[in-house]
Protein backbone atom coordinates (compact mmCIF):
# COMPACT_ATOMS: atom_id res chain seq x y z
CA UNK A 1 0.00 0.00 0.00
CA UNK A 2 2.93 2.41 0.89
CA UNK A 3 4.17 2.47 -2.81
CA UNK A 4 1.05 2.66 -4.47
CA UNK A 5 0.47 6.11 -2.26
CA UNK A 6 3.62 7.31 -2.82
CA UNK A 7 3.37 6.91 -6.63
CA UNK A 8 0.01 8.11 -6.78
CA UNK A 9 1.41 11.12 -5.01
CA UNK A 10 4.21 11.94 -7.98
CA UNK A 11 1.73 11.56 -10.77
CA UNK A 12 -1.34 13.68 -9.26
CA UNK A 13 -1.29 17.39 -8.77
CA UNK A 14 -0.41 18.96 -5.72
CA UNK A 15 -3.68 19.50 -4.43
CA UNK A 16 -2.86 20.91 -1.69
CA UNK A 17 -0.75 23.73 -3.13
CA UNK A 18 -3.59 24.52 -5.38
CA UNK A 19 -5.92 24.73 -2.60
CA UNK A 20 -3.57 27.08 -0.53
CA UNK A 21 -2.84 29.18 -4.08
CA UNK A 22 -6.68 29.69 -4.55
CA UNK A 23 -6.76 31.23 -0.59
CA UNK A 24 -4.05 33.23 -1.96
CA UNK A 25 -5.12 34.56 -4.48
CA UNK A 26 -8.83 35.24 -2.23
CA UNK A 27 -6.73 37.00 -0.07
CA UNK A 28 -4.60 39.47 -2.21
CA UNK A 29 -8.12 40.04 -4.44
CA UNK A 30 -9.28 41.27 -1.18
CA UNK A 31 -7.30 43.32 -0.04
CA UNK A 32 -6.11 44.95 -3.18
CA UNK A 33 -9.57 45.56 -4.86
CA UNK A 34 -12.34 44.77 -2.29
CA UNK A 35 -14.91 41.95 -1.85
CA UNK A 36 -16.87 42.88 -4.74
CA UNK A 37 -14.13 42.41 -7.36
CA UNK A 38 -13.40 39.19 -5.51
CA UNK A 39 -15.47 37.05 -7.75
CA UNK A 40 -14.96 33.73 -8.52
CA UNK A 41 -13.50 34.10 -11.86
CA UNK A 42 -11.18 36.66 -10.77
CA UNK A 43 -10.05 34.42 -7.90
CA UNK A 44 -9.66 31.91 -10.61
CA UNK A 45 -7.22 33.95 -12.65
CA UNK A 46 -5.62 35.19 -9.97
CA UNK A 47 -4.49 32.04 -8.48
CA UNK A 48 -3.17 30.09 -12.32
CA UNK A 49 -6.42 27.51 -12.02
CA UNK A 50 -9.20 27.33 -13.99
CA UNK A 51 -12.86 28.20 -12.82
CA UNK A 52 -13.43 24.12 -12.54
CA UNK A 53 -10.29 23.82 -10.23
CA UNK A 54 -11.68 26.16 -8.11
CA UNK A 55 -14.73 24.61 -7.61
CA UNK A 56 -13.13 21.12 -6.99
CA UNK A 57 -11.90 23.09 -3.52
CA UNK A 58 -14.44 25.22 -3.36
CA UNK A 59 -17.64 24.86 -4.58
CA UNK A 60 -19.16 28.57 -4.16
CA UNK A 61 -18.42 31.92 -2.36
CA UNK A 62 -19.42 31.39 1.22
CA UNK A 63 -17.17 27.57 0.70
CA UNK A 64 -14.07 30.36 0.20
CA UNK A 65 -15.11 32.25 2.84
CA UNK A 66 -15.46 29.49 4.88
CA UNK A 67 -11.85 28.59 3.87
CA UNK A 68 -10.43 31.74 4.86
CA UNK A 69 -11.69 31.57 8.69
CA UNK A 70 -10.01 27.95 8.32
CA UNK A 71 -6.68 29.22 7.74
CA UNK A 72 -7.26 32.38 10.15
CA UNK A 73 -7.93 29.69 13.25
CA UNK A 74 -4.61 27.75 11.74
CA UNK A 75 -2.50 30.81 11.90
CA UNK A 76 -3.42 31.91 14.56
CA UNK A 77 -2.67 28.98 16.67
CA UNK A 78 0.73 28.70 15.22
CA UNK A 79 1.19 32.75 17.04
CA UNK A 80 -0.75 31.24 19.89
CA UNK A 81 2.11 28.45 20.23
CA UNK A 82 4.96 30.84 19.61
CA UNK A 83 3.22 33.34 22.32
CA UNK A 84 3.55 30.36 24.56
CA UNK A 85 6.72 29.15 24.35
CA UNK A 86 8.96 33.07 23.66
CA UNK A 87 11.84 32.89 25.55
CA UNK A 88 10.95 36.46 26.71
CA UNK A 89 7.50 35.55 27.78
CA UNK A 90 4.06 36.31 26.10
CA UNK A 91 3.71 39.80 26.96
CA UNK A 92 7.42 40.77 25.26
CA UNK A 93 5.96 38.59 22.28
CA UNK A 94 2.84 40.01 22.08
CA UNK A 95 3.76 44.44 21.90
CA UNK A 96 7.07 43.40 19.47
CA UNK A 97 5.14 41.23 16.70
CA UNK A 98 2.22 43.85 17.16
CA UNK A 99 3.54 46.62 14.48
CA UNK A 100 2.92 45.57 11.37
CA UNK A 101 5.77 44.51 8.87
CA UNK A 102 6.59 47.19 6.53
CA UNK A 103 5.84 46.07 2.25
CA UNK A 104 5.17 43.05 2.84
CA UNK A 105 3.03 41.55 5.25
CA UNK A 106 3.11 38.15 6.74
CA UNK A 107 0.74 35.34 6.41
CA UNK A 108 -1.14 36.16 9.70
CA UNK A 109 -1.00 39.72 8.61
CA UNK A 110 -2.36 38.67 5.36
CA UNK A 111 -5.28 36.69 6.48
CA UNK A 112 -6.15 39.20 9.10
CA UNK A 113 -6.48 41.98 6.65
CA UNK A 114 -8.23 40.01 4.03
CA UNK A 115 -10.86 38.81 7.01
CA UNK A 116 -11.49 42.39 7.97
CA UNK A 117 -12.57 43.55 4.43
CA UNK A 118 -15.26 40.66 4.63
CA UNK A 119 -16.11 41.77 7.53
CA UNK A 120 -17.09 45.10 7.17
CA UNK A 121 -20.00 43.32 4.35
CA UNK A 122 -22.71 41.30 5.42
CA UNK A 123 -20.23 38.30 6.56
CA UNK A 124 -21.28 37.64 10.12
CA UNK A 125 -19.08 34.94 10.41
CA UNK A 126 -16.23 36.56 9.33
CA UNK A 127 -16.78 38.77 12.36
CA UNK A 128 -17.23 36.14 15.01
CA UNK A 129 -14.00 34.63 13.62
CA UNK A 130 -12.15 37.60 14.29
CA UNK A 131 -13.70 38.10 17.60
CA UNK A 132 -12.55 35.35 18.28
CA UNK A 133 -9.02 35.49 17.27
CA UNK A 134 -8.98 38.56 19.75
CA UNK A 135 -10.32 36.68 22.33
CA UNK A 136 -7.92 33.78 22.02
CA UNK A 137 -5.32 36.29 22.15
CA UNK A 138 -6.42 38.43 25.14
CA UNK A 139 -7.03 34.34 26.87
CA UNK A 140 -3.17 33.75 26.47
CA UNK A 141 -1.82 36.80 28.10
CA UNK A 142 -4.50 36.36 31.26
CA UNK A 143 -2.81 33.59 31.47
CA UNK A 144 0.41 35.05 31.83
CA UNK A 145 -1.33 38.40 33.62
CA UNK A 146 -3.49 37.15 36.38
CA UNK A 147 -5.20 40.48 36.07
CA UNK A 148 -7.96 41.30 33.40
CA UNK A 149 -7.71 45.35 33.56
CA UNK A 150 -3.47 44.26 32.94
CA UNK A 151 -4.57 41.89 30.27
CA UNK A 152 -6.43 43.90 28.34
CA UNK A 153 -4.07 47.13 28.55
CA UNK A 154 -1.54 44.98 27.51
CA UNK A 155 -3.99 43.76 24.31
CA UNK A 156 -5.19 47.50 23.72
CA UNK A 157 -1.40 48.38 23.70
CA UNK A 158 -0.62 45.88 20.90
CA UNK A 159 -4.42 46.95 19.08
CA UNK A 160 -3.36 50.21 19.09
CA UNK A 161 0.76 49.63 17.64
CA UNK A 162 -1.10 47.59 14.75
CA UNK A 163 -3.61 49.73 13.64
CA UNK A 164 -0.99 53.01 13.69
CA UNK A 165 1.27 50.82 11.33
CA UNK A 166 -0.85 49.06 9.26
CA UNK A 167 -3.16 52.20 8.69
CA UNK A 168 0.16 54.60 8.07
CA UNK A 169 -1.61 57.13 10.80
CA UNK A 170 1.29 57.24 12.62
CA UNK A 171 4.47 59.14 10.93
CA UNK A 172 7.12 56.70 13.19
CA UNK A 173 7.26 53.15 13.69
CA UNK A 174 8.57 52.38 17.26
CA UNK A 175 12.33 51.44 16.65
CA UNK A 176 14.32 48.78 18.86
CA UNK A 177 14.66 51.22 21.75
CA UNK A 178 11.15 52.74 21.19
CA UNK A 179 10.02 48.99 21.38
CA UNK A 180 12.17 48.12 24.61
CA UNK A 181 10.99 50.81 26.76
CA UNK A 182 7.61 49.96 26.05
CA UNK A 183 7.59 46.67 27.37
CA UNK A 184 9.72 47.38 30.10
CA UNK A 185 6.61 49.76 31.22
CA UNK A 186 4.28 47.14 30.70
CA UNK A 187 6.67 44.50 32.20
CA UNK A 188 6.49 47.09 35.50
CA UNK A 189 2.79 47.37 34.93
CA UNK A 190 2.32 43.63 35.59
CA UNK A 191 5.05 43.20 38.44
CA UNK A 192 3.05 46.19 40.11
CA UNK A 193 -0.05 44.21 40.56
CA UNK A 194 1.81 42.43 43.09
CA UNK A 195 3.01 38.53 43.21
CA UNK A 196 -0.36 37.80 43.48
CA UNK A 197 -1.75 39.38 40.25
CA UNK A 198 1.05 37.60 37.88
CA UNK A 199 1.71 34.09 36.92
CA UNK A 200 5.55 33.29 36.36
């Protein structure tokens, strides 16, 4: 059985990749020209497959939505594991990976964008899915900050570094020593609460 797999694997077409170059393609449709343009032909021709081989993943619009909030809940607990095991602890993690990366974008970043143009249409899962992510998010550093009014200055901190760099509002990105003292105020924040307030 193990060859036969393996040699049906070398003569079929990575369906995977395809699948993952359709999201792709949703994605950068998205967030270049809007949910609207985001048809399924475009998405098609953006992504190299034809309209069949987009159906064969995805069989209508809401199936490539639903997609999309797959991958979001994937990514995000990939972060969710890195938060978890930084050598600098969550909180550290959290602020620095919280200003957006300058041209281009990570997959995370990606996702999270493309999700938020949905969600501003009549996508009401798109929203809970992104409620979610924040929630998740805001879960892991209780964890780590046994105090919710800590917890979520410490999430409105990182809300409010990713919105002034993704949105260009803000005319400086925090550099390495504008990052640094940051966290060291929120470090002192948390070890204010007292030994009782946070979790080693």
């Amino acid at each position: 059985m193990a060859p036969r797999k393996a040699e049906q694997k070398d003569h079929r077409p990575d369906l995977a990749s395809a699948r993952d170059r359709v999201l792709g393609a949703f994605e950068a449709l998205l967030i270049s020209d809007g949910e609207r343009a985001s048809t399924l032909d475009a998405v098609a021709a953006r992504a190299g497959v034809s309209k069949g081989g987009l159906l064969y993943h995805f069989a209508s619009k809401d199936a490539l939505i639903a997609g999309l909030i797959e991958r979001l809940h994937v990514l995000v607990e990939v972060d969710i594991e890195r938060m978890r095991a930084a050598s600098n602890g969550v909180v550290d993690y959290f602020i620095r990976t919280s200003v957006a990366s300058a041209g281009s974008p990570n997959e995370l970043e990606r996702t999270i964008v493309a999700c938020s143009c949905l969600a501003q249409g009549a996508h009401p899962e798109v929203q809970k899915a992104l409620r979610s992510v924040q929630a998740s998010w805001l879960a892991v550093i209780a964890d780590t900050v046994d105090d919710p009014v800590v917890a979520r200055v410490v999430m409105l901190v990182g809300d409010g570094l990713y919105f002034n760099s993704a949105t260009g509002l803000s005319d400086e990105t925090p550099d390495s020593a504008s990052m640094d003292a940051l966290v060291a105020v929120l470090t002192e924040l948390v070890a204010s609460r007292g030994p009782s307030h946070a979790k080693p």
